[in-house]
Protein backbone atom coordinates (compact mmCIF):
# COMPACT_ATOMS: atom_id res chain seq x y z
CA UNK A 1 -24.96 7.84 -17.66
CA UNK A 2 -21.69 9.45 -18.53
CA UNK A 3 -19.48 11.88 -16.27
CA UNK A 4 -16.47 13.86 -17.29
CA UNK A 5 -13.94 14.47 -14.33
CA UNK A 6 -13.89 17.64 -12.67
CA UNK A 7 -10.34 19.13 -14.03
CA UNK A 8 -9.30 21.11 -16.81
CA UNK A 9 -7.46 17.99 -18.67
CA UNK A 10 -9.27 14.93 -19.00
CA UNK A 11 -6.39 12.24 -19.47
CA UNK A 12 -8.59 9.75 -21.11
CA UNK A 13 -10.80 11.83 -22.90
CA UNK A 14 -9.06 10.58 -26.09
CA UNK A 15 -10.17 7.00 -24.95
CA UNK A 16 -13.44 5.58 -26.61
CA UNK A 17 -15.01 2.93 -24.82
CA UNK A 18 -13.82 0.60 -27.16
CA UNK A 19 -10.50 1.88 -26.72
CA UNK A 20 -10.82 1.24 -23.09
CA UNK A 21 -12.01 -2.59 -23.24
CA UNK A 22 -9.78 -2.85 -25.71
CA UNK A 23 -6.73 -1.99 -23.01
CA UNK A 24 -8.30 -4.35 -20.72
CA UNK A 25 -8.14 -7.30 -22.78
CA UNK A 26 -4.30 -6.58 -23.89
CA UNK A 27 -4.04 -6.74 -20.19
CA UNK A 28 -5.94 -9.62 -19.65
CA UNK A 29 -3.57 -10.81 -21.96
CA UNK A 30 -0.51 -10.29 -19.91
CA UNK A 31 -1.96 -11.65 -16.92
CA UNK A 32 -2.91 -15.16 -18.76
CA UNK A 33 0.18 -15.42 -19.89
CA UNK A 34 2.31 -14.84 -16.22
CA UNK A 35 -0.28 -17.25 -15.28
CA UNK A 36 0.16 -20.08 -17.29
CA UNK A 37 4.15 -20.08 -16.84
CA UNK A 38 3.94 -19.63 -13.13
CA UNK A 39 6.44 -22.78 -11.71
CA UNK A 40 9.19 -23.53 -9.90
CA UNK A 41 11.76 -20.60 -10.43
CA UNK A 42 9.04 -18.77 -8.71
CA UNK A 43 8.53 -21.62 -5.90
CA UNK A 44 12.45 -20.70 -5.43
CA UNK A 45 12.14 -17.10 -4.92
CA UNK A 46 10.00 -16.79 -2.17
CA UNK A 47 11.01 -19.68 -0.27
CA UNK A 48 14.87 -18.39 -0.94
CA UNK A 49 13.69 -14.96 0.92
CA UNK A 50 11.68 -16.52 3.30
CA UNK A 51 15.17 -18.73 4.37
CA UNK A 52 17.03 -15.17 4.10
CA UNK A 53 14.56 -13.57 6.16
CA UNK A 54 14.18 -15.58 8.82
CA UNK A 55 18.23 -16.20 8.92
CA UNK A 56 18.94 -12.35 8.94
CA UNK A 57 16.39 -12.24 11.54
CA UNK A 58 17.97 -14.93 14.03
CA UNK A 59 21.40 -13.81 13.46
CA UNK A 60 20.38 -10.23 14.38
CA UNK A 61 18.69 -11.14 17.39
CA UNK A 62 21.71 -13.31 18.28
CA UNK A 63 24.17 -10.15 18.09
CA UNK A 64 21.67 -8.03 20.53
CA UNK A 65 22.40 -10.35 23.32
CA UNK A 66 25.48 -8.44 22.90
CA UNK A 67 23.74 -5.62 22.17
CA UNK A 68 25.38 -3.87 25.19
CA UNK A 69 28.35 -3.38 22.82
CA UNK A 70 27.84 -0.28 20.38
CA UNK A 71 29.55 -2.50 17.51
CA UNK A 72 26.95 -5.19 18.59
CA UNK A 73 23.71 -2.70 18.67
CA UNK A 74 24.04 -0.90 15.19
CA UNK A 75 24.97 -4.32 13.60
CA UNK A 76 21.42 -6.50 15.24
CA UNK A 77 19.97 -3.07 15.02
CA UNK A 78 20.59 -2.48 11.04
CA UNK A 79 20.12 -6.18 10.56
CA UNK A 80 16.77 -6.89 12.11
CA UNK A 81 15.28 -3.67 10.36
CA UNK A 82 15.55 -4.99 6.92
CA UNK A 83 14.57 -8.15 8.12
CA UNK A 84 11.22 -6.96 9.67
CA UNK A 85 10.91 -4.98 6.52
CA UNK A 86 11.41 -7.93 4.37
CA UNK A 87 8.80 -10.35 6.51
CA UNK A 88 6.30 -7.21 6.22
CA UNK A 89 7.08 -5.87 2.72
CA UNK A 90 8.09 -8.77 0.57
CA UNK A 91 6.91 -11.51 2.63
CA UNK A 92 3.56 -11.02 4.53
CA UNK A 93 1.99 -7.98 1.91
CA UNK A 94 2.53 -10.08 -0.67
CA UNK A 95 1.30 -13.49 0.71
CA UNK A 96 -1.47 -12.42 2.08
CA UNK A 97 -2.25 -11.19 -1.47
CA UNK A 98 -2.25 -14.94 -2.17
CA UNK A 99 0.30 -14.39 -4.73
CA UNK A 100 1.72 -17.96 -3.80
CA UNK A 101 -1.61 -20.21 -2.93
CA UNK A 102 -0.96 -21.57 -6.47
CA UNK A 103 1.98 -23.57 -5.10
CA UNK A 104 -0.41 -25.21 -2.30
CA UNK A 105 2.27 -25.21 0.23
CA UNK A 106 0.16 -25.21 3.79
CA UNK A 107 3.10 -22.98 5.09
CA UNK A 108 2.98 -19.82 2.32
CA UNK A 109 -0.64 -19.38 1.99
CA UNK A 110 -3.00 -16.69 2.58
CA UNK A 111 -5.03 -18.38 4.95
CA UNK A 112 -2.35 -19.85 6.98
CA UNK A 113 0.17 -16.69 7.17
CA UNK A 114 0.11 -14.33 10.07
CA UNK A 115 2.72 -11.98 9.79
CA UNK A 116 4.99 -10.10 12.63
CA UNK A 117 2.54 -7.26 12.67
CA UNK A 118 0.33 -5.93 15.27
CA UNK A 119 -2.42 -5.95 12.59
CA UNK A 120 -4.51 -9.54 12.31
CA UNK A 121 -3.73 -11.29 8.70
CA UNK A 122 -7.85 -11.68 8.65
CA UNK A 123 -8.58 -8.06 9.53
CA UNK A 124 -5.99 -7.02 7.23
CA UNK A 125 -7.00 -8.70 4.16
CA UNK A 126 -10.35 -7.55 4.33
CA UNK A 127 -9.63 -3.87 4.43
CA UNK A 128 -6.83 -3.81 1.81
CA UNK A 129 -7.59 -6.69 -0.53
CA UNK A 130 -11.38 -6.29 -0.54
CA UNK A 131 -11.78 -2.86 -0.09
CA UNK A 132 -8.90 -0.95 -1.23
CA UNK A 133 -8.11 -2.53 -4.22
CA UNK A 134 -11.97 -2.44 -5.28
CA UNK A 135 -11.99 0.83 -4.72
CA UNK A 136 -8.45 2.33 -5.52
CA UNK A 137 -8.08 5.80 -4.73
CA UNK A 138 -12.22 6.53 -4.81
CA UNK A 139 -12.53 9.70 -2.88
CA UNK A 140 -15.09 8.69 0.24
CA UNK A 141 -14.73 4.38 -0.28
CA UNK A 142 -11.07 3.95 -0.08
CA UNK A 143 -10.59 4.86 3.22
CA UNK A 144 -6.18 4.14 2.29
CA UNK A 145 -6.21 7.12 0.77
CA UNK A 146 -5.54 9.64 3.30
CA UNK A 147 -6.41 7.19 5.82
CA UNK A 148 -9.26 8.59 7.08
CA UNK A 149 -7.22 11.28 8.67
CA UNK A 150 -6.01 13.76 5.67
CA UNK A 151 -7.46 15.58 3.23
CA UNK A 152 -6.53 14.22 -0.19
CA UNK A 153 -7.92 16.69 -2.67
CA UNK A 154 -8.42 20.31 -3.49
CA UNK A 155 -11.97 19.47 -4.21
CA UNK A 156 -12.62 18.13 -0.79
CA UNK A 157 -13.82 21.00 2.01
CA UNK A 158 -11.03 22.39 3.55
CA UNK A 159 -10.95 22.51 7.37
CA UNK A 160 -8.99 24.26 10.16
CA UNK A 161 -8.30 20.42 11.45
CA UNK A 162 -6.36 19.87 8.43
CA UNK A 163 -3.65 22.61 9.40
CA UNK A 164 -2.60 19.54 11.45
CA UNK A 165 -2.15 16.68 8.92
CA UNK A 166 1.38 16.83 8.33
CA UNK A 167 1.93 16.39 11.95
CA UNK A 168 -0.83 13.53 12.05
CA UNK A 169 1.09 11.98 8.85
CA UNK A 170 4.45 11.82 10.42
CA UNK A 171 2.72 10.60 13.62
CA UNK A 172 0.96 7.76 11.65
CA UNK A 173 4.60 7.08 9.79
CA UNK A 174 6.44 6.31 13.09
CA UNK A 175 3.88 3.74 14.49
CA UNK A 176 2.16 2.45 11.02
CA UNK A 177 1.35 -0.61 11.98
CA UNK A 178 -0.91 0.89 14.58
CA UNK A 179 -2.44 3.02 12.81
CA UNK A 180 -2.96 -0.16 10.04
CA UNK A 181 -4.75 -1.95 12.92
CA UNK A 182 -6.75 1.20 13.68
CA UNK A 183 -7.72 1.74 9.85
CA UNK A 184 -8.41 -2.15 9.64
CA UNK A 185 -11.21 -1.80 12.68
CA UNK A 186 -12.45 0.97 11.39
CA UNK A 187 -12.26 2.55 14.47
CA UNK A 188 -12.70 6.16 14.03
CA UNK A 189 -15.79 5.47 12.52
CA UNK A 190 -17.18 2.71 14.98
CA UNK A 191 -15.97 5.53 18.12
CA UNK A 192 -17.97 8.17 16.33
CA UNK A 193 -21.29 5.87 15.12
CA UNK A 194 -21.39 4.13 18.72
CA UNK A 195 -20.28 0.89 16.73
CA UNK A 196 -17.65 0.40 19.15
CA UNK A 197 -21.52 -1.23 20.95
CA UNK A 198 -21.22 -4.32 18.39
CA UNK A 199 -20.14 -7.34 19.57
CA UNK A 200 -19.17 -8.15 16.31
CA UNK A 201 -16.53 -5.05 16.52
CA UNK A 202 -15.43 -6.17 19.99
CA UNK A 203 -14.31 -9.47 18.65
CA UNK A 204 -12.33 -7.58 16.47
CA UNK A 205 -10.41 -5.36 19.14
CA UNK A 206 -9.98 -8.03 20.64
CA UNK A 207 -7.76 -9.76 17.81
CA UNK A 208 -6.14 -6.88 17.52
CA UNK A 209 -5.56 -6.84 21.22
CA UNK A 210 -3.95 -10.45 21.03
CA UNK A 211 -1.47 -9.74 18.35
CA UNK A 212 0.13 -6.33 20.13
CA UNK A 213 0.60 -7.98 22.94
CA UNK A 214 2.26 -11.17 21.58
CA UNK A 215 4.76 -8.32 20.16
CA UNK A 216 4.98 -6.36 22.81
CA UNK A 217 6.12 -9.84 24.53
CA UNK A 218 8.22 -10.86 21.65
CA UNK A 219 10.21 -7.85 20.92
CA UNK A 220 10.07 -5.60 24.67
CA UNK A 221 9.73 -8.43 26.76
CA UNK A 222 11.06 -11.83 26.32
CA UNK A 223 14.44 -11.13 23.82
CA UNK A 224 15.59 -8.06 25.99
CA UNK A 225 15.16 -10.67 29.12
CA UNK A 226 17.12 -13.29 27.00
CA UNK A 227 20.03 -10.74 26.54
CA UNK A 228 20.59 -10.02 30.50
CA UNK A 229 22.80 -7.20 31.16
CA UNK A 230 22.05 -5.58 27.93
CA UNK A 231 18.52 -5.73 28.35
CA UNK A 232 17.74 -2.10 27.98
CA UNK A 233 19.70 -2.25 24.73
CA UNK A 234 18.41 -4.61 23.30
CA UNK A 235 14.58 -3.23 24.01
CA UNK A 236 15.81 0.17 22.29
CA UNK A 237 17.62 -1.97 19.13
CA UNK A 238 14.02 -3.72 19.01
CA UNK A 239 12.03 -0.33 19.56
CA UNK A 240 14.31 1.36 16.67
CA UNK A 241 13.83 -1.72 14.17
CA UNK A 242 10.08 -1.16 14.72
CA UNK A 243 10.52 2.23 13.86
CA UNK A 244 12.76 1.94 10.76
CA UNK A 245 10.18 -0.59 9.19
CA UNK A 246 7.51 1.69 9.82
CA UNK A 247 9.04 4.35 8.34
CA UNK A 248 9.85 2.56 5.29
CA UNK A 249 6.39 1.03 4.92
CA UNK A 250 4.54 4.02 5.28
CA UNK A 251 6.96 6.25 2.69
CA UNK A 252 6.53 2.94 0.16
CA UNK A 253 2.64 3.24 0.54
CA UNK A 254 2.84 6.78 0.01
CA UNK A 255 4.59 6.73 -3.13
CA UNK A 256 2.47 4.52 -4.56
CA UNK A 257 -1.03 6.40 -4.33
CA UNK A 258 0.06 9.95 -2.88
CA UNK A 259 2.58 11.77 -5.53
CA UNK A 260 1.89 14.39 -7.84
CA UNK A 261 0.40 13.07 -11.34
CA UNK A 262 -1.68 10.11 -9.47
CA UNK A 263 -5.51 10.76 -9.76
CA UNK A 264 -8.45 10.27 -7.89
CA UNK A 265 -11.73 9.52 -8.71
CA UNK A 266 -15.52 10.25 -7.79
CA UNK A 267 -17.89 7.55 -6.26
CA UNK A 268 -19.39 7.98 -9.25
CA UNK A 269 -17.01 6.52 -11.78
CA UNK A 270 -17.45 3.24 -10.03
CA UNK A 271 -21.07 2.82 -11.25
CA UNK A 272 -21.71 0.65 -14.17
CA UNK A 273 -17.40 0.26 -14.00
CA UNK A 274 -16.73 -2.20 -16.77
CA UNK A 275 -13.07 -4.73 -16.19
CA UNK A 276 -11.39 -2.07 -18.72
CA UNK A 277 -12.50 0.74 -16.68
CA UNK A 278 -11.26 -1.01 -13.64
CA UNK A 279 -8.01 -1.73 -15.55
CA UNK A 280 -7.56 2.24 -15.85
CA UNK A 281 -8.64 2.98 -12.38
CA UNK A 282 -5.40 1.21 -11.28
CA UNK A 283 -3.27 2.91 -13.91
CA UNK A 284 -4.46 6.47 -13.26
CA UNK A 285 -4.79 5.71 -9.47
CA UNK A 286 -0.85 4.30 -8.77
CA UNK A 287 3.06 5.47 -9.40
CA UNK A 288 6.16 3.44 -9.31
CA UNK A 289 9.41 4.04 -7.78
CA UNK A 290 12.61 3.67 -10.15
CA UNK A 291 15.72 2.12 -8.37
CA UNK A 292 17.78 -1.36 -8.05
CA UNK A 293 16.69 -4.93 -7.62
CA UNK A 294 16.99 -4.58 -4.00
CA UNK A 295 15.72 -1.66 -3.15
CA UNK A 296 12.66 -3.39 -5.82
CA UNK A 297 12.65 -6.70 -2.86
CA UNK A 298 12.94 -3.88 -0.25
CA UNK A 299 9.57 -2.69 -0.83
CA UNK A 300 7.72 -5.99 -1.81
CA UNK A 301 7.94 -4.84 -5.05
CA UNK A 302 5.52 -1.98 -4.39
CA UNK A 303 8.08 0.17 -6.36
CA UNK A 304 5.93 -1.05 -9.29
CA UNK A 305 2.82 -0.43 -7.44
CA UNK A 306 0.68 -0.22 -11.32
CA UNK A 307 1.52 -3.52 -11.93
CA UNK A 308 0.84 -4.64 -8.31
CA UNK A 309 -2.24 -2.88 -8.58
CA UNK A 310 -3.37 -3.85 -12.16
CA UNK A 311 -2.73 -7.75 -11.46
CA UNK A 312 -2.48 -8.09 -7.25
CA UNK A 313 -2.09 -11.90 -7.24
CA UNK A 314 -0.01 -12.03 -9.60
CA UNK A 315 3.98 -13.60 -7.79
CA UNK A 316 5.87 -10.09 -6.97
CA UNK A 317 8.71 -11.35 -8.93
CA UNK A 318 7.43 -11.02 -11.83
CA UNK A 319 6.03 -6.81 -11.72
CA UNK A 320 9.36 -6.11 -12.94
CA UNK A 321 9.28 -8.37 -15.60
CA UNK A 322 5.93 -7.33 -17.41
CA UNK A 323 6.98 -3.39 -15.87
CA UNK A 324 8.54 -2.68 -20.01
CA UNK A 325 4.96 -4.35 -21.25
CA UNK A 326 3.01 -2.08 -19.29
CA UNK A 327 4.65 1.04 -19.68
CA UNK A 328 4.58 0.34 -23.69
CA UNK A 329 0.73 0.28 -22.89
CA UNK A 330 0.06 3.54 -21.35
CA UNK A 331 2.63 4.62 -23.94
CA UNK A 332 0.52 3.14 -26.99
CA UNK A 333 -2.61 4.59 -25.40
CA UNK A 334 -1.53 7.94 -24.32
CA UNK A 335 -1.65 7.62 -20.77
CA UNK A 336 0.65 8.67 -18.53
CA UNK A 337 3.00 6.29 -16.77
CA UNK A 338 3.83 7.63 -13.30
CA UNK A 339 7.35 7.11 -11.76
CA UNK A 340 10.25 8.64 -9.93
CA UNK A 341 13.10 8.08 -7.78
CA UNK A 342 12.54 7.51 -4.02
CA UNK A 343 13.52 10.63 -2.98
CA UNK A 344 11.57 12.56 -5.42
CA UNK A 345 8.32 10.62 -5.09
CA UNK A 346 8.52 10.75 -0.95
CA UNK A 347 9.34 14.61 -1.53
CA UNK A 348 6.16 15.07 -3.85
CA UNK A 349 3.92 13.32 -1.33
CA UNK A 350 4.59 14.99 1.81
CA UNK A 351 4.61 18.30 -0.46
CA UNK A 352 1.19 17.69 -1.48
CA UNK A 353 0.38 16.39 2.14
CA UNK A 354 1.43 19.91 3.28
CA UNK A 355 -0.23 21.58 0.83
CA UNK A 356 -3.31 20.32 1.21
CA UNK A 357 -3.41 21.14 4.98
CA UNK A 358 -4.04 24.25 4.05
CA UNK A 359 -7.17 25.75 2.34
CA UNK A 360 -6.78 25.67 -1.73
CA UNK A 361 -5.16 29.29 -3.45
CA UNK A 362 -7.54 29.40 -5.60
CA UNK A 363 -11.50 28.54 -6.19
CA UNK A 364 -12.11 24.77 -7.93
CA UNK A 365 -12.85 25.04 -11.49
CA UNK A 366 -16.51 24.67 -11.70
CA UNK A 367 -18.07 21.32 -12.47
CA UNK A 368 -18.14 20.59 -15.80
CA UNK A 369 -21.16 19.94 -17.38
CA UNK A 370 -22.10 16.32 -17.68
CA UNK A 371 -22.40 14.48 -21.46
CA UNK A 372 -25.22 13.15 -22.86
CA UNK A 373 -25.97 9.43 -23.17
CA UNK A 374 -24.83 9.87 -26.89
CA UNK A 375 -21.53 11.39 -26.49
CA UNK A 376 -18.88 9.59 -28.49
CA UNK A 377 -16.28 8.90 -25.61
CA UNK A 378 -17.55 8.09 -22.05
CA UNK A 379 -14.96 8.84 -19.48
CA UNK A 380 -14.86 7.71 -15.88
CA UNK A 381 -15.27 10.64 -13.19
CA UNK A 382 -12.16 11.96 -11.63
CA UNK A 383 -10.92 14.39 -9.32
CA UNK A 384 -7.77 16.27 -9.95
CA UNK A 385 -5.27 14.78 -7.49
């Protein structure tokens, strides 16, 4: 059965379906070939920022002993942010992804890693690698978009809740990593169904339970004991690193699936959803972030978050390598290649997170009329984002 997307502009209604398995196989293509000349300058790389981020990390936490010194707290401070950043963005997203299990090293795999997050690895990869990435930005199965708590599209029912999602955003950008444990569980949902019951589910909080208080121990605990007299410092330089790698990650994520020009789509352009149609899911579904090399490592490489989400396993490295192949694709195919600047992408997010609080200025365009089985290009179904 084919569905046309409920918008004015259909951005692949110029797409056949040839045209569409077509794309796929061009990026099949791509992803044989990164594949095939995966080796040891990629071995390098991630062990090189694994070394960097675990040295940044000890040296920081070797200055907060100090840390009752002003000099001593900005410097561990500023330090063991990025490196918490890197070990989350870089390192552990990226891992977990199993981006490296190719180089069957027992110590950078994705079912040995457990990263400095109060989220389990296990939980983790279930929700995000088997769920959100099968279902990229599918209004009602991705529960990452909006996170359960927002309201995501003009076509979804407004509510007088919803006044309160920007507030609930900011909330869930200052202690992410809770609210990623939260998502992973489910437990909105579970709280609501009387799931919470399961033992099954109970296992789970308990996991979770494990892992925030090994941090809690870790970083409010046991290095603010080792530092003595600046104790309270250092639990504050810890607190605020937490805080600044929160931040980051959630305005990275946000970019990436949340800024004006990224679409969503119905449940129902999932059904019968062919590897091409997958392929342009992801393309249609994500936006990149322009910038430097480092600010690219800064974010895991999530600043190329179509590539990351066209090929996920593929070594982060290499997403701005093939970045120029894939934008001549969209290009080639008249699709449009979302990017931006930092600024301007975190600015169009939390604008459309505010607007979207509030109830839509005008009435939806009515649904458009589905096409018949013989219609000459069959689109997937979108919502406007």
């Amino acid at each position: 059965m084919t569905v046309i997307q409920k918008k004015a502009v259909n951005p692949i209604a110029h797409l056949s379906a040839e045209d569409i398995e077509t794309l796929g196989k061009e990026l099949d293509a791509i992803r044989e070939r990164v594949v095939a000349s995966r080796g040891e300058r990629d071995a390098a790389y991630i062990r090189k920022v694994i070394s960097t981020q675990r040295k940044l990390e000890i040296g920081s936490r070797v200055v907060l002993l100090f840390s009752l010194f002003p000099p001593a707290w900005i410097v561990g401070t500023a330090g063991l942010s990025v490196a918490k950043i890197l070990e989350n963005m870089e390192i552990g997203h990226n891992v977990l992804h199993g981006q490296w299990d190719w180089m069957r090293d027992p110590k950078i795999h994705s079912t040995s890693w457990e990263w400095d997050h109060v989220a389990p690895a296990d939980q983790w990869k279930q929700s995000h690698n088997e769920l959100h990435h099968r279902f990229t930005n599918v209004v009602g199965k991705d529960n990452d978009l909006g996170y359960g708590i927002m309201r995501v599209d003009e076509d979804q029912p407004w509510h007088p809740a919803h006044l309160g999602q920007p507030l609930y955003n900011f909330l869930n950008a200052c202690f992410f990593e809770y609210g990623i444990a939260a998502y992973d569980l489910d437990l909105g949902n579970k709280l609501k169904n009387g799931g919470h019951k399961d033992p099954e589910f109970r296992t789970r909080v308990r996991a979770v339970g494990r892992k925030i208080r090994r941090q809690f121990l870790k970083d409010y605990l046991l290095f603010p004991l080792l530092s003595g007299p600046s104790f309270l410092h250092t639990l504050a330089a810890n607190f605020t690193a937490n805080l600044v790698r929160n931040l980051w990650s959630h305005s990275v994520i946000m970019c990436g699936h949340f800024p004006d020009g990224v679409e969503t789509f119905e449940k129902t352009s999932i059904e019968g959803e062919t590897r091409g149609e997958w392929y342009v899911r992801q393309m249609l579904g994500s936006a990149n972030i322009s910038g430097s090399r480092l600010m690219h490592i800064m974010t895991g490489n999530l600043s190329f978050q179509i590539e990351h989400h066209l090929f996920p396993d593929l070594p982060s490295n290499r997403y701005q390598e093939i970045a120029p192949e894939v934008r001549a694709l969209f290009d080639r195919y008249g699709l449009k290649y979302t990017t931006g600047s930092l600024p301007r992408q975190v600015f169009s997010a939390w604008r459309k997170v505010f607007r979207l609080a509030l109830p839509n200025r005008r009435q939806p365009a009515p649904p458009v009329t589905p096409l018949d089985d013989s219609a000459e290009h069959p689109t997937p179904a979108l919502v406007a984002a």
